[in-house]
Protein backbone atom coordinates (compact mmCIF):
# COMPACT_ATOMS: atom_id res chain seq x y z
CA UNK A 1 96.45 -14.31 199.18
CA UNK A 2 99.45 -15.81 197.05
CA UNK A 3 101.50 -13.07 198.72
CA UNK A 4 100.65 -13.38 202.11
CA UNK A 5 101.11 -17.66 202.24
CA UNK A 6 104.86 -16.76 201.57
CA UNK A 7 105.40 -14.36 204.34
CA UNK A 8 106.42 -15.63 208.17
CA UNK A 9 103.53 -14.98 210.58
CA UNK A 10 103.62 -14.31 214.12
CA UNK A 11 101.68 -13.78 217.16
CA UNK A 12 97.66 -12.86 216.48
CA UNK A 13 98.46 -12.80 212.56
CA UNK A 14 99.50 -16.41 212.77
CA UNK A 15 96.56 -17.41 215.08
CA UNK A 16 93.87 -15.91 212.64
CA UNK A 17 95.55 -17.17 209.66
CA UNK A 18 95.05 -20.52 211.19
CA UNK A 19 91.72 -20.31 211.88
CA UNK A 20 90.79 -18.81 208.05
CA UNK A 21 92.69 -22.05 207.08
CA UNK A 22 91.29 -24.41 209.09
CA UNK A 23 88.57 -27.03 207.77
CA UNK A 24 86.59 -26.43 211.19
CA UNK A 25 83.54 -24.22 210.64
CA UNK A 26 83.22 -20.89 212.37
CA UNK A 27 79.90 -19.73 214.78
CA UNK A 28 78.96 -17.61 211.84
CA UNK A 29 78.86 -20.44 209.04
CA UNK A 30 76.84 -22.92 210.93
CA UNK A 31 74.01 -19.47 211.62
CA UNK A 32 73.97 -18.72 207.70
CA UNK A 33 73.52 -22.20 206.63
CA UNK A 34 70.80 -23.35 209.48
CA UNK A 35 69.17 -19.95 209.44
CA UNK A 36 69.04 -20.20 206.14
CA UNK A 37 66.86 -23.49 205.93
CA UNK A 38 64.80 -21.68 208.84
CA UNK A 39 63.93 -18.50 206.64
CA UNK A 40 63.20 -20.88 203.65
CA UNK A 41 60.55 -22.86 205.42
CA UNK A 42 59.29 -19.41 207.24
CA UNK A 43 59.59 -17.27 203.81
CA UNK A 44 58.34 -19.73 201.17
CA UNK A 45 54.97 -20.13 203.74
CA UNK A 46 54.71 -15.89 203.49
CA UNK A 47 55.46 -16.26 199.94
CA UNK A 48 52.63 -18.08 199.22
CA UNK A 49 50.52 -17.29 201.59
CA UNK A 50 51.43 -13.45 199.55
CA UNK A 51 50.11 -15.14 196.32
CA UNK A 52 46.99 -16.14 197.35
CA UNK A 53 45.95 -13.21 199.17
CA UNK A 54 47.11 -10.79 196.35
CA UNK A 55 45.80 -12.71 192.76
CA UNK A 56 42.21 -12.72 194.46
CA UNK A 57 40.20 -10.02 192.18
CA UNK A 58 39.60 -7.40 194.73
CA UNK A 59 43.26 -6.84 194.89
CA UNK A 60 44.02 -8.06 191.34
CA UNK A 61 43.08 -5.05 189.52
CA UNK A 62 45.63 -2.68 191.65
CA UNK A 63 48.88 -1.63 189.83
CA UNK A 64 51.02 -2.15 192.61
CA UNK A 65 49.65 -5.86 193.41
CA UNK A 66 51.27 -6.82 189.87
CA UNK A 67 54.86 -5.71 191.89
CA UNK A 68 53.93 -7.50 194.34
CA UNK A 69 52.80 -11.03 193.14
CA UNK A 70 56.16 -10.63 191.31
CA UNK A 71 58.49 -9.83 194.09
CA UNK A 72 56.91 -12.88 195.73
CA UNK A 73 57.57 -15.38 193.00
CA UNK A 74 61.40 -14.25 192.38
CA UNK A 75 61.82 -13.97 195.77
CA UNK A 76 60.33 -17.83 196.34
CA UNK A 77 63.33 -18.59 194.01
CA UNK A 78 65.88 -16.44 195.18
CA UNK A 79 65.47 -17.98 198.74
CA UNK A 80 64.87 -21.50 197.06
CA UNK A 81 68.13 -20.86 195.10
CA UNK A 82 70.30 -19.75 198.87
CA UNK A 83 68.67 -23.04 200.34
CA UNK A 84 70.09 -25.54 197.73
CA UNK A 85 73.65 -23.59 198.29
CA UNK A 86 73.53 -24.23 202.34
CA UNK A 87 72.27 -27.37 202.04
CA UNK A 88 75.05 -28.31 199.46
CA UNK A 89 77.49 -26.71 201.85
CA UNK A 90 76.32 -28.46 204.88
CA UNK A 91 76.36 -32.15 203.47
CA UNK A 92 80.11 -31.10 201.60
CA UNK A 93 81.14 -30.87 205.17
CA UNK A 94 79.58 -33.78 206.49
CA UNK A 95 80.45 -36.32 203.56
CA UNK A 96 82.73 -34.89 201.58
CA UNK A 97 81.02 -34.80 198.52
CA UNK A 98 78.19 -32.32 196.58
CA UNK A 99 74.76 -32.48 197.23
CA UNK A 100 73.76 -31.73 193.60
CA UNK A 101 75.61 -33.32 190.99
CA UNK A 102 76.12 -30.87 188.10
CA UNK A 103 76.98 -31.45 184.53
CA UNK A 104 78.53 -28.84 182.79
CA UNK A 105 75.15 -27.04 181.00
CA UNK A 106 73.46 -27.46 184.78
CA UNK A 107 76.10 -25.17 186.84
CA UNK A 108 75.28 -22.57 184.13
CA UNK A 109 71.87 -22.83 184.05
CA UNK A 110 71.97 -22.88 187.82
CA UNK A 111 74.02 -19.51 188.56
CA UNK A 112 72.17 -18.05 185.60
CA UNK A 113 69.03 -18.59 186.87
CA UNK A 114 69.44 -17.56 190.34
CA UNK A 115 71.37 -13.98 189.25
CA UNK A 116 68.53 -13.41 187.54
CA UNK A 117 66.25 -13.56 190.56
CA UNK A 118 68.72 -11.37 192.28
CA UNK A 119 68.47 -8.97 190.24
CA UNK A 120 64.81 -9.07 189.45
CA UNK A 121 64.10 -8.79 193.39
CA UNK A 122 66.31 -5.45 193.37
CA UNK A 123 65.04 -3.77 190.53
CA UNK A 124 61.37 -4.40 191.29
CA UNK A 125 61.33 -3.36 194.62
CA UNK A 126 63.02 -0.28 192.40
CA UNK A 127 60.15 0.25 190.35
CA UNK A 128 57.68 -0.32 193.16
CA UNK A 129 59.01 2.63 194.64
CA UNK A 130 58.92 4.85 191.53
CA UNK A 131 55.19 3.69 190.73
CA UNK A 132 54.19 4.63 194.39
CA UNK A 133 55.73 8.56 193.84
CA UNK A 134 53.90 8.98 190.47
CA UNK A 135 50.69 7.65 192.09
CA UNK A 136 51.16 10.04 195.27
CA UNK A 137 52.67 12.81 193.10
CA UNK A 138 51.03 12.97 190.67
CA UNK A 139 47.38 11.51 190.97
CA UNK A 140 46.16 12.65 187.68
CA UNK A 141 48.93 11.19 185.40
CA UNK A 142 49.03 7.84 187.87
CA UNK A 143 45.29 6.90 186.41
CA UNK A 144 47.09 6.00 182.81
CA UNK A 145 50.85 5.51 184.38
CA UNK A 146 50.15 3.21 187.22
CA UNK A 147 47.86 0.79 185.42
CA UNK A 148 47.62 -2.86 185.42
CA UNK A 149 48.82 -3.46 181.69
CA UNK A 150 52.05 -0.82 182.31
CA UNK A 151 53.27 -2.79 185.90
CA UNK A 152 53.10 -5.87 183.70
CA UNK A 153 55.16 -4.24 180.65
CA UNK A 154 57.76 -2.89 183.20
CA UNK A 155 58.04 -6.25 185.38
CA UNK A 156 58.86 -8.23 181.63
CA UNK A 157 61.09 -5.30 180.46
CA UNK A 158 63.37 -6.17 183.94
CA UNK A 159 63.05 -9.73 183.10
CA UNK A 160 64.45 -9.04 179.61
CA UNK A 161 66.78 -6.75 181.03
CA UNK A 162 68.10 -8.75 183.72
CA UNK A 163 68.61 -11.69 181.08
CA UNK A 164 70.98 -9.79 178.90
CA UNK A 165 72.99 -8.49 182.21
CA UNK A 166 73.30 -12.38 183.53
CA UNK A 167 74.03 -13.72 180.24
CA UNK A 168 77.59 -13.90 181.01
CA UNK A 169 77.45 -16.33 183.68
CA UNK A 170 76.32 -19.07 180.37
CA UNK A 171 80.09 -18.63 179.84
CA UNK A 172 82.05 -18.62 182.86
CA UNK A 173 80.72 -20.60 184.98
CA UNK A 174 80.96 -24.62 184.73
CA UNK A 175 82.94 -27.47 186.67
CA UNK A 176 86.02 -26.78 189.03
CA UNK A 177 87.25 -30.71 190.44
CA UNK A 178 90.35 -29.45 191.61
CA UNK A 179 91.62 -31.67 194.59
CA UNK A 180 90.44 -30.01 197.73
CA UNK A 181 92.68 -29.15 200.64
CA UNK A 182 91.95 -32.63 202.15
CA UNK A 183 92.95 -34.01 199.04
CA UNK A 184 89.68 -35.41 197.97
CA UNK A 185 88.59 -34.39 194.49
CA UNK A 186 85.33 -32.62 194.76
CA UNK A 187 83.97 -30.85 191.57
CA UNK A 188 82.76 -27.24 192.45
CA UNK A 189 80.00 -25.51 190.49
CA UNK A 190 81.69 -22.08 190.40
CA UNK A 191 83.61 -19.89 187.62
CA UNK A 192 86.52 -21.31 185.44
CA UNK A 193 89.71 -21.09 186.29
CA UNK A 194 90.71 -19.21 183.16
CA UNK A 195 92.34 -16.04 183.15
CA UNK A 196 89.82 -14.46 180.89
CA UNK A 197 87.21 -16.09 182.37
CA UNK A 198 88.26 -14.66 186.18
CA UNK A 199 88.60 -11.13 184.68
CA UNK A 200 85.69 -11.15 182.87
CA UNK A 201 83.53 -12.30 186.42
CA UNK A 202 85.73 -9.60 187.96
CA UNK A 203 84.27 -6.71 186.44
CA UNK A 204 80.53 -7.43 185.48
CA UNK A 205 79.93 -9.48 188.60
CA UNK A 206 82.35 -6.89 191.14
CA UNK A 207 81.93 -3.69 189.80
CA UNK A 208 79.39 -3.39 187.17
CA UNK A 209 76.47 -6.09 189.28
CA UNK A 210 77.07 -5.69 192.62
CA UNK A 211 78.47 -2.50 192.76
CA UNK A 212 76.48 -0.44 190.20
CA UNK A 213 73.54 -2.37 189.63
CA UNK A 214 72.72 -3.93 193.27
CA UNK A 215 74.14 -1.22 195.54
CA UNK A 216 74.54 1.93 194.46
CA UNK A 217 71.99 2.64 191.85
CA UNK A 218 69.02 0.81 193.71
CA UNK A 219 70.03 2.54 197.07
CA UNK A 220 70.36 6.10 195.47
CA UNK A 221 66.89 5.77 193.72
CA UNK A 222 65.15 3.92 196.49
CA UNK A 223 66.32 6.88 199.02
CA UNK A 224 65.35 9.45 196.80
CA UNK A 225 61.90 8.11 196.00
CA UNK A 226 61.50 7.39 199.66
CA UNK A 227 61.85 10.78 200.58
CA UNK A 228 60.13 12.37 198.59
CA UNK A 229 57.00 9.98 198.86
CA UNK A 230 57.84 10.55 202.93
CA UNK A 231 56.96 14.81 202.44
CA UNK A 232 54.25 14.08 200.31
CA UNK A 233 52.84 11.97 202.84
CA UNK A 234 53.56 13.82 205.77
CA UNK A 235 52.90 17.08 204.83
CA UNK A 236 49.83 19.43 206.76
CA UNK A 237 47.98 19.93 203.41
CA UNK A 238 48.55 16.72 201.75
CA UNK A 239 44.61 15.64 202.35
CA UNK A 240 43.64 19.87 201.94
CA UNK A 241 43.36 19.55 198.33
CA UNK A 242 40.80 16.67 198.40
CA UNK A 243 38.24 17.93 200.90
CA UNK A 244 36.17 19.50 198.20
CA UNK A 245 35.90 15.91 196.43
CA UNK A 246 33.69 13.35 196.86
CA UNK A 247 33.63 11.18 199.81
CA UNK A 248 34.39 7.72 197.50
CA UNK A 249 37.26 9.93 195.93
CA UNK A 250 38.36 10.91 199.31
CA UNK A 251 38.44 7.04 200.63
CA UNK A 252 40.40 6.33 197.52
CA UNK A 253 42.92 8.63 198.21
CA UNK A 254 43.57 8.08 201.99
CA UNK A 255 43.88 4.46 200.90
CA UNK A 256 46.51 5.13 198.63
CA UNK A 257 48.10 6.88 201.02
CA UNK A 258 47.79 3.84 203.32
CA UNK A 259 49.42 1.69 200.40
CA UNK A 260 52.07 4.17 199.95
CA UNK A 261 53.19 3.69 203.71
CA UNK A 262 53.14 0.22 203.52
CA UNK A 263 55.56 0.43 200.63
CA UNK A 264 57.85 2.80 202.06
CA UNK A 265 58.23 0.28 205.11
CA UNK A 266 59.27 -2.27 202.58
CA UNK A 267 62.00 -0.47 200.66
CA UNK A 268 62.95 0.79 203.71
CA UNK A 269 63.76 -2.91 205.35
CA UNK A 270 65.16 -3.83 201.78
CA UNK A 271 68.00 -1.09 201.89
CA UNK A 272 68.67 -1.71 205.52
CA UNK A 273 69.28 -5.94 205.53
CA UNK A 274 70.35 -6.25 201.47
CA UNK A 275 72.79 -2.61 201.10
CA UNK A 276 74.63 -3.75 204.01
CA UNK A 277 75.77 -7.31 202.57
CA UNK A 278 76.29 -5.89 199.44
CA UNK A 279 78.55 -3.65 200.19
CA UNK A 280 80.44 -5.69 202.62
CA UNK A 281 81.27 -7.99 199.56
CA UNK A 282 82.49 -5.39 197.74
CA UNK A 283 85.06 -4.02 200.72
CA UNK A 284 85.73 -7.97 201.53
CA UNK A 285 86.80 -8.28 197.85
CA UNK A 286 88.92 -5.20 197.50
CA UNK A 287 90.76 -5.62 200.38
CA UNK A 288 91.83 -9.32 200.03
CA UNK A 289 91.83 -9.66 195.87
CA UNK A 290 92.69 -6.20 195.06
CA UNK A 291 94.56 -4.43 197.97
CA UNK A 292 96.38 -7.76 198.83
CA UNK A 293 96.43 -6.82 202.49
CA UNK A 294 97.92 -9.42 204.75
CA UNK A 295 96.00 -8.62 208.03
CA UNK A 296 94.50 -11.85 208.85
CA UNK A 297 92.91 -10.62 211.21
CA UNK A 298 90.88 -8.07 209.49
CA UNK A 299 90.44 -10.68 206.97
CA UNK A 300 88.81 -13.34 209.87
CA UNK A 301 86.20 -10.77 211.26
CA UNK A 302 85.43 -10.18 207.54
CA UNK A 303 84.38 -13.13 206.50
CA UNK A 304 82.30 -13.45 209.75
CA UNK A 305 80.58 -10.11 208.60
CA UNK A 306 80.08 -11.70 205.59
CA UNK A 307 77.90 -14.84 207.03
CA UNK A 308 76.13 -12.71 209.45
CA UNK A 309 75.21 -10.07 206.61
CA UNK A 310 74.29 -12.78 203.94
CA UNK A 311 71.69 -14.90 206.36
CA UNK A 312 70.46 -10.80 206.62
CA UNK A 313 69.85 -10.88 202.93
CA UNK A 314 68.22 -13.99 202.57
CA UNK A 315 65.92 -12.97 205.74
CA UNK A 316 64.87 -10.14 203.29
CA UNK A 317 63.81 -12.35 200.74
CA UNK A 318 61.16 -14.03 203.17
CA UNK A 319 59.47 -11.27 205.58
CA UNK A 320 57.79 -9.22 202.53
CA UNK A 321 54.69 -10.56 203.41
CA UNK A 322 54.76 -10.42 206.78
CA UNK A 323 55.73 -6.74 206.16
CA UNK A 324 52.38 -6.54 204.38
CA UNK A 325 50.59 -7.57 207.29
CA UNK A 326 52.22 -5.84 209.93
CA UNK A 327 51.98 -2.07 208.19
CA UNK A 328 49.10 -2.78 205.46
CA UNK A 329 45.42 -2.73 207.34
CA UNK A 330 43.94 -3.47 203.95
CA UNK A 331 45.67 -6.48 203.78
CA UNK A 332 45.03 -7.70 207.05
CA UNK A 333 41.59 -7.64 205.88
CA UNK A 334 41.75 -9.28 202.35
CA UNK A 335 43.43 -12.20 204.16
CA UNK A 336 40.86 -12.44 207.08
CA UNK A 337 38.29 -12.44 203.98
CA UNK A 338 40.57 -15.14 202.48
CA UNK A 339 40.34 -18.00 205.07
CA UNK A 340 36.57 -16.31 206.22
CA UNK A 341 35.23 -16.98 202.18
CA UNK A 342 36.98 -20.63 202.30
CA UNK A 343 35.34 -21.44 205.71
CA UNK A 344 32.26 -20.11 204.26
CA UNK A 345 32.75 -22.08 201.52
CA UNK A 346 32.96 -25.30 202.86
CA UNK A 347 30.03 -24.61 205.19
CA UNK A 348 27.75 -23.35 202.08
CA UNK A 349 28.72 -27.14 200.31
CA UNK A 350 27.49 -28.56 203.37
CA UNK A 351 24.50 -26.94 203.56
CA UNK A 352 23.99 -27.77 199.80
CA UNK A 353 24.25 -31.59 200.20
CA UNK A 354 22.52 -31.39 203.12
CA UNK A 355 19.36 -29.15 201.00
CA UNK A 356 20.12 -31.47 198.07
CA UNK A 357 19.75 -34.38 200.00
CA UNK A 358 16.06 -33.06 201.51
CA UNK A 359 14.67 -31.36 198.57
CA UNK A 360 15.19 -35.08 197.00
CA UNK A 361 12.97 -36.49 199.85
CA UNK A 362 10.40 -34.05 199.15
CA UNK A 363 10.54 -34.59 195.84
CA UNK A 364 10.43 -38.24 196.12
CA UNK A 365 7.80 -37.76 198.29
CA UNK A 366 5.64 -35.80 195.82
CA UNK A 367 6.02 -37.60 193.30
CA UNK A 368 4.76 -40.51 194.94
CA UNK A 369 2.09 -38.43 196.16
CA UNK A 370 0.94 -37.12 192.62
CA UNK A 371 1.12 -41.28 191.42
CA UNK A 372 -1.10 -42.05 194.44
CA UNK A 373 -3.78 -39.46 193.13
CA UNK A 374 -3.38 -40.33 189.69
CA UNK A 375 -4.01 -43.95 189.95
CA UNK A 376 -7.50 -42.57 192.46
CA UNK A 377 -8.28 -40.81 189.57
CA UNK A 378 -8.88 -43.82 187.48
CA UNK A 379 -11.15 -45.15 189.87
CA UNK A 380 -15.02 -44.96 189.95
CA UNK A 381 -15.78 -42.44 192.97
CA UNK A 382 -17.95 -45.29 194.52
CA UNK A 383 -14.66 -47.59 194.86
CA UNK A 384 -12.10 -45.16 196.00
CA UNK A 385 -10.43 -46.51 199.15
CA UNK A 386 -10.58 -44.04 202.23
CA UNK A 387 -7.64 -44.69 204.81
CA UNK A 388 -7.17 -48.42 205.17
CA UNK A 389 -11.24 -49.09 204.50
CA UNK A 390 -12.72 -48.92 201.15
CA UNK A 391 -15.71 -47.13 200.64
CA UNK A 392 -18.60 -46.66 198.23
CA UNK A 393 -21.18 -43.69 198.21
CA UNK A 394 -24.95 -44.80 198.86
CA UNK A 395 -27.36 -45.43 196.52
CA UNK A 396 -30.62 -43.60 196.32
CA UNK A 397 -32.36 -46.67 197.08
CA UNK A 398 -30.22 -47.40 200.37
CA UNK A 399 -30.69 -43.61 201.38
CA UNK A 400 -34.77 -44.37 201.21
């Protein structure tokens, strides 16, 4: 960019280099940042809504739902983490000034945090896809592969994994306050202007993250997998070899199969709304930091690309569930059963006060009853009062 401010600009060139410049907001900012704050509110509903229909115990003891319950929960912060940025960005250009005020240790913690919920999001969605081809490939080996205790191991071995890869950001990242180009000092949570530092957040956060690690080895895998689950699936005979089992083993299977549909939708819509802004970053970066090419331009409809592809990849980290429900039967029906057993629920403590409260009427009753006949018991027969008269048997003499 250095090289291009020097250079004398004419016609269209100028026009979009004005308009890059410019403190005025494009169309495509103000849709990020608002849709944004719309996908949280939708997303972070799904989310939960996602937890509470998957950690109930029918679905609890399924490999895949440990995947899933994770996906949500990074996913909950990933989105939580995009939030915070738009809404910082949307009150810098209102007042001025950051919404959250950082210290030093908080702006690394902060991008720390959030990298590592980017890159748990990809890589689970990664091994979702892997444990759905052993379990459709390879049905015998998937009873003591795609087990509850394993999906746990893998999901904290790409927690541990994505700790060490994001580790870097502990030292790069801090406070930028740097007078702005309206000359108010604003400090900027972002990476140090060091030339180590810039290098350094260059090539693990460039090349080796987004490029390797978010693009290129998810999307190869994820394709692969997909396929191959896909033939499996779709193939004449794939139900032949199970007609000679029993009729519970046949159910089982079809409903993996079901599953295994559902899960190919969903790392299906992953590759198509996160690749896309991924990638875009990656050209955007080459061909303004690295190439140096002074199209502004080019350079203009990029960075609306970029908005419109980044609000695509936060949408992705809120629909999961919804995904769920639209291509998974089975949990259409666990979530029916969710609100139906809470409804039932509240109607069954209902009935309970209301038996509680008779049963101690009756009781109170009886007992009052057995006190009445009790105290008749301790009196003579001849004396013994019969409704509201008393009585007394006849004597022989009064009989005569």
């Amino acid at each position: 960019m250095a090289l291009c401010v020097e250079m004398n600009f004419t016609g269209a060139n100028l026009y979009y280099a004005k308009k890059i410049q410019s403190e005025n907001k494009t169309w495509a900012w103000w849709l990020n940042n608002l849709g944004t704050l719309v996908v949280f509110v939708i997303g972070f509903f799904g989310n939960i809504l996602c937890l509470v229909v998957l950690c109930r115990r029918r679905l609890r003891r399924n490999s895949y739902t440990q995947y899933l319950i994770a996906l949500a929960i990074v996913d909950t912060g990933a989105i939580f983490s995009e939030v915070l940025s738009a809404l910082d960005e949307l009150y810098q250009f209102e007042y001025k000034l950051t919404l959250v005020a950082h210290n030093n240790l908080s702006c690394k913690l902060y991008n720390y945090i959030r990298y590592i919920f980017y890159s748990m999001s990809s890589w689970i969605t990664v091994a979702l896809a892997v444990e759905r081809l052993i379990a459709i490939k390879f049905p015998l080996w998937s009873k003591h592969i795609c087990s509850v205790v394993n999906a746990r191991r893998i999901i904290f071995i790409i927690l541990l994994f994505t700790m060490l890869i994001q580790s870097y950001h502990l030292i790069i990242k801090g406070l930028d306050c740097n007078p702005s180009p309206s000359s108010t000092k604003v400090c900027r949570c972002k990476t140090i202007r060091h030339h180590t530092y810039l290098k350094l957040d260059l090539i693990l956060t460039v090349y080796v993250w987004r490029l390797a690690l978010m693009t290129l080895l998810p999307l190869a895998i994820i394709i692969i997998v997909n396929i191959l689950i896909m033939n499996k699936l779709f193939h004449k005979s794939s139900l032949v070899d199970h007609t000679n089992a029993t009729c519970n083993a046949q159910h089982k299977m079809k409903l993996v199969y079901k599953i295994s549909r559902m899960l190919v939708v969903v790392t299906s819509i992953y590759l198509l709304l996160h690749v896309p802004g991924s990638s875009l970053d990656i050209i955007k970066f080459m061909y303004i930091s690295v190439l140096r090419i002074c199209n502004y331009k080019w350079q203009y409809y990029l960075l609306i690309s970029h908005e419109i592809f980044d609000l695509l990849t936060n949408f992705n980290y809120g629909i999961n569930f919804y995904l769920y429900i639209i291509s998974g039967k089975h949990i259409r029906n666990e979530l029916i059963r969710t609100f139906k057993h809470s409804s039932s629920r509240s109607k069954s403590s209902t009935q309970n006060c209301k038996y509680r409260h008779s049963s101690y009427d009756i009781s109170s009753y009886m007992l009052s009853s057995r006190r009445n006949q009790t105290r008749d018991s301790n009196i003579p027969l001849s004396e013994r009062r019969t409704g509201s008269h008393q009585q007394r048997l006849p004597s022989c003499e009064e009989n005569k």
